[in-house]
N, C-alpha and C. Protein backbone atom coordinates (compact mmCIF):
# COMPACT_ATOMS: atom_id res chain seq x y z
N UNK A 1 -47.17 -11.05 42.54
CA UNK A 1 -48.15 -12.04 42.94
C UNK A 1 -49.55 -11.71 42.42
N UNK A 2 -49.79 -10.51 42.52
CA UNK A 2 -51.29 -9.91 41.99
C UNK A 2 -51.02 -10.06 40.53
N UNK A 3 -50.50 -10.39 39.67
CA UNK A 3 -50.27 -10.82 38.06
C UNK A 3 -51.27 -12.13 38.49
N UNK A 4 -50.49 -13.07 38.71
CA UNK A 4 -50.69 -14.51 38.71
C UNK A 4 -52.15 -14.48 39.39
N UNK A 5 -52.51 -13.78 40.72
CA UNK A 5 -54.22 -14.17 40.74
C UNK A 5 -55.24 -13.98 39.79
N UNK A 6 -54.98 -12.60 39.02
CA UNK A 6 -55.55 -12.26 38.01
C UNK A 6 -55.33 -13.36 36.98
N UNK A 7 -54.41 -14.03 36.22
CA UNK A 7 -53.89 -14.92 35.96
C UNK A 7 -55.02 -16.09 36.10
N UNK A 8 -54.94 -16.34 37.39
CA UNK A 8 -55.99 -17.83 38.15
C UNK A 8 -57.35 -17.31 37.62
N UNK A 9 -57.79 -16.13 38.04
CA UNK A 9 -59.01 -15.76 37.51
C UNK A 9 -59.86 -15.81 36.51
N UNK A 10 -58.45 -15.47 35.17
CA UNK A 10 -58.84 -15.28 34.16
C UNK A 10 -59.08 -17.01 33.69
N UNK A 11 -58.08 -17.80 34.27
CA UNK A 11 -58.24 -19.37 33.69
C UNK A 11 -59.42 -19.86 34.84
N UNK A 12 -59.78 -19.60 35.31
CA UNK A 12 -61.13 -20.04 36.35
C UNK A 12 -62.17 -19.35 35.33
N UNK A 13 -62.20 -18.36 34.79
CA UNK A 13 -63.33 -17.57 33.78
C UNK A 13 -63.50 -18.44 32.59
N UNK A 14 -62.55 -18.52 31.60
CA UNK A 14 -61.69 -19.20 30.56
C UNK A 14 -62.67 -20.59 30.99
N UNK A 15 -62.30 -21.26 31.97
CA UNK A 15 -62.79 -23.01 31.94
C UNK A 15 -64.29 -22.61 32.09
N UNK A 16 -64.97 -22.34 33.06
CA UNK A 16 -66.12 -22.02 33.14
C UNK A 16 -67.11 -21.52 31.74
N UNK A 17 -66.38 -20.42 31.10
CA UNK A 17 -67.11 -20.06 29.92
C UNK A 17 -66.97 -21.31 28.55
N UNK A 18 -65.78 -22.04 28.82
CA UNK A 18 -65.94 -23.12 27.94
C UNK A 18 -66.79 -24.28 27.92
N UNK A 19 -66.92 -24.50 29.37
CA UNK A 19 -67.96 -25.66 29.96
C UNK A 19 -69.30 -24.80 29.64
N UNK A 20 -69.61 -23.70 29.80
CA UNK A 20 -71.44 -23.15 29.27
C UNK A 20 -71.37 -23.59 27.99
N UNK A 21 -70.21 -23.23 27.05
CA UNK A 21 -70.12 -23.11 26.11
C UNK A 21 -70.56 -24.96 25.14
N UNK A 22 -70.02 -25.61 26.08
CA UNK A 22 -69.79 -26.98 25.82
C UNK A 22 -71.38 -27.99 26.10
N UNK A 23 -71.50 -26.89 27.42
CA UNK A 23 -72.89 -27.45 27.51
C UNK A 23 -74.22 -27.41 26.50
N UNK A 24 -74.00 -25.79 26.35
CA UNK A 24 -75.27 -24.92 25.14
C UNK A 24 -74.88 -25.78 24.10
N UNK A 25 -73.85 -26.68 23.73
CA UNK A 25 -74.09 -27.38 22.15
C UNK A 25 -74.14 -28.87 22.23
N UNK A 26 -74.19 -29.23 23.65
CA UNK A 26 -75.23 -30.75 24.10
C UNK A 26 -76.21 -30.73 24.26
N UNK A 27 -76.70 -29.73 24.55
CA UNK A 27 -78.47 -28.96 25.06
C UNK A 27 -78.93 -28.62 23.58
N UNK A 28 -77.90 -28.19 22.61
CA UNK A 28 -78.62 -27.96 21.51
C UNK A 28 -78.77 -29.18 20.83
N UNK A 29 -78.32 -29.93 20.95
CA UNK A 29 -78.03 -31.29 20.07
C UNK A 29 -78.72 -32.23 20.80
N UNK A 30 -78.91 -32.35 21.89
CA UNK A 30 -80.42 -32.83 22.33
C UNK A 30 -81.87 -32.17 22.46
N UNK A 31 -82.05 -30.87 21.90
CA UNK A 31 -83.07 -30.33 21.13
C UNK A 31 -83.79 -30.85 19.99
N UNK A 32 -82.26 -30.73 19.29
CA UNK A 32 -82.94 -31.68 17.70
C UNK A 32 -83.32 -32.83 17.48
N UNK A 33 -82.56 -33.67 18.72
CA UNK A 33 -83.03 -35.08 18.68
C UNK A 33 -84.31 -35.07 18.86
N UNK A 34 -84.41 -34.50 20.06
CA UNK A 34 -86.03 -34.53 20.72
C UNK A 34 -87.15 -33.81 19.53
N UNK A 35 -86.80 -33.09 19.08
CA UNK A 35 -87.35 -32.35 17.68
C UNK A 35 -87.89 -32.85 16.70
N UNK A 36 -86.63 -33.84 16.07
CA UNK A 36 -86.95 -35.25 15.23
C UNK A 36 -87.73 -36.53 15.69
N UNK A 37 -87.76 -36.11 16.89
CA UNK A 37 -88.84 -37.14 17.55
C UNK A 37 -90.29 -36.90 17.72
N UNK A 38 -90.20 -35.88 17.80
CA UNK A 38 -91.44 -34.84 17.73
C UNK A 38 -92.42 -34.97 16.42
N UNK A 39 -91.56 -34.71 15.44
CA UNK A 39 -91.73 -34.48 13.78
C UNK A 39 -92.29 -36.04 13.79
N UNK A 40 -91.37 -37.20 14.31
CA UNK A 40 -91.99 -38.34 13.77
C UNK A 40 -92.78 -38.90 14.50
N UNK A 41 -93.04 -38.53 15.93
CA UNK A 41 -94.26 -38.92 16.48
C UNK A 41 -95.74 -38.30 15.84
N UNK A 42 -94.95 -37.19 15.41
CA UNK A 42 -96.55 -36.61 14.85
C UNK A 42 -97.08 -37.07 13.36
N UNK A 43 -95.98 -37.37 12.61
CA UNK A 43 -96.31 -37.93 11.08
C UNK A 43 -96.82 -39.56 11.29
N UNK A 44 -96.80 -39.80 12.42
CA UNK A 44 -97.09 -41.23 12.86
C UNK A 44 -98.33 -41.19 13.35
N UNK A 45 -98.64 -40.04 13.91
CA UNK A 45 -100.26 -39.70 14.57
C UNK A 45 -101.41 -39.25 13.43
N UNK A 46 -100.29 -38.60 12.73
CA UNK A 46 -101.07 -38.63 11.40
C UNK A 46 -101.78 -39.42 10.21
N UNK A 47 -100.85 -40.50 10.09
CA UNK A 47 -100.96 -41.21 9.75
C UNK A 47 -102.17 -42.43 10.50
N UNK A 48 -102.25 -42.31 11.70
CA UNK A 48 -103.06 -43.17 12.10
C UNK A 48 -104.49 -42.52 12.79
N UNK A 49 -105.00 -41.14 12.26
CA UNK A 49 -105.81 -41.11 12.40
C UNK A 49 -106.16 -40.71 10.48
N UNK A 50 -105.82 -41.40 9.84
CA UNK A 50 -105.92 -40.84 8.12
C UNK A 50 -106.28 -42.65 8.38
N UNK A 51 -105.71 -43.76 9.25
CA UNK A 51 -106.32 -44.84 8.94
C UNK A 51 -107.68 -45.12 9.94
N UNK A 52 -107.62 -44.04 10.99
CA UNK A 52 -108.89 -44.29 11.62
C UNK A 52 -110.09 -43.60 10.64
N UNK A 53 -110.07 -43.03 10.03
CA UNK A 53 -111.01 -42.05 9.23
C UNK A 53 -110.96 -43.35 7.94
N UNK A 54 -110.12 -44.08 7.52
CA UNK A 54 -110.47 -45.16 6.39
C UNK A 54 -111.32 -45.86 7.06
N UNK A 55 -111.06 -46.67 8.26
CA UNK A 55 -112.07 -47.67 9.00
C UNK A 55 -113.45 -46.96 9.37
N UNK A 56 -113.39 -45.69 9.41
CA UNK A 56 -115.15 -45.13 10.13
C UNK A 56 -115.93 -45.34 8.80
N UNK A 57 -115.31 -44.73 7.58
CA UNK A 57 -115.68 -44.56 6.22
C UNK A 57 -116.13 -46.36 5.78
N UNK A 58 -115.35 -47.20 6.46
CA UNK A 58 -116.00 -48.66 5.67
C UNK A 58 -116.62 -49.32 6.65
N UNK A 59 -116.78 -48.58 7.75
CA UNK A 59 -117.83 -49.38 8.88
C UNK A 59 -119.32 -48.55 8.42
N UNK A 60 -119.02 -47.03 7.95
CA UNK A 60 -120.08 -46.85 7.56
C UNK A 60 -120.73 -47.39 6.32
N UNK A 61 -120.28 -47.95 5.25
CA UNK A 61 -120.42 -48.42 4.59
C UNK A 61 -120.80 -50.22 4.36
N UNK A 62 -120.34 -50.72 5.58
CA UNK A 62 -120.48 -51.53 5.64
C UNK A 62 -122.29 -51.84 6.62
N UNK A 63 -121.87 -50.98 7.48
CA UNK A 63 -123.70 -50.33 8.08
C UNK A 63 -124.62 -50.16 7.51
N UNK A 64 -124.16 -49.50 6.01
CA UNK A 64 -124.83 -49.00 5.16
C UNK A 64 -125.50 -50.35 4.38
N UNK A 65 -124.69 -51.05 4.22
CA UNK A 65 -124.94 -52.51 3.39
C UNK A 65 -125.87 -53.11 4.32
N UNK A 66 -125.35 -53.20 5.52
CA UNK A 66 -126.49 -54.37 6.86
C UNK A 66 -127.59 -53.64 6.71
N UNK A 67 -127.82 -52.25 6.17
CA UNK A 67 -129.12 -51.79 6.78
C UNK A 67 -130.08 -52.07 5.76
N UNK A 68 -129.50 -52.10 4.09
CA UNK A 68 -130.16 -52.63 3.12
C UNK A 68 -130.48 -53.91 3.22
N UNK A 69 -130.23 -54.74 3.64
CA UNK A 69 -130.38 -55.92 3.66
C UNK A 69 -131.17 -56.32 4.68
């Protein structure tokens, strides 16, 4: 009988270490998502302060014109 608990044990260990196991590569794979979201929220922030810096540059310029005039 002491075979077979050891037995239960080892498949109670066995499922458990497969489920961490199963988990750590959904947790990793929603890392990267979130990662790639990251990457493109920021090339997007980038991008829109490269167009806020175009608009300061032609308001100043355009200031520049009202003030000659």
């Amino acid at each position: 009988m002491e075979v077979f608990a050891e037995v239960d044990k080892f498949s109670l260990l066995e499922a458990k270490i497969n489920k961490i196991i199963q988990e750590t590569a959904e947790l990793k794979a929603d890392n990267e998502r979130l990662q790639e979201s990251i990457n493109i929220k920021e090339n997007e922030i980038r991008g829109l302060k490269d167009r806020i810096s175009q608009l300061e540059q032609e308001r100043e310029m355009i200031l520049g014109k009202i003030d000659v005039l």
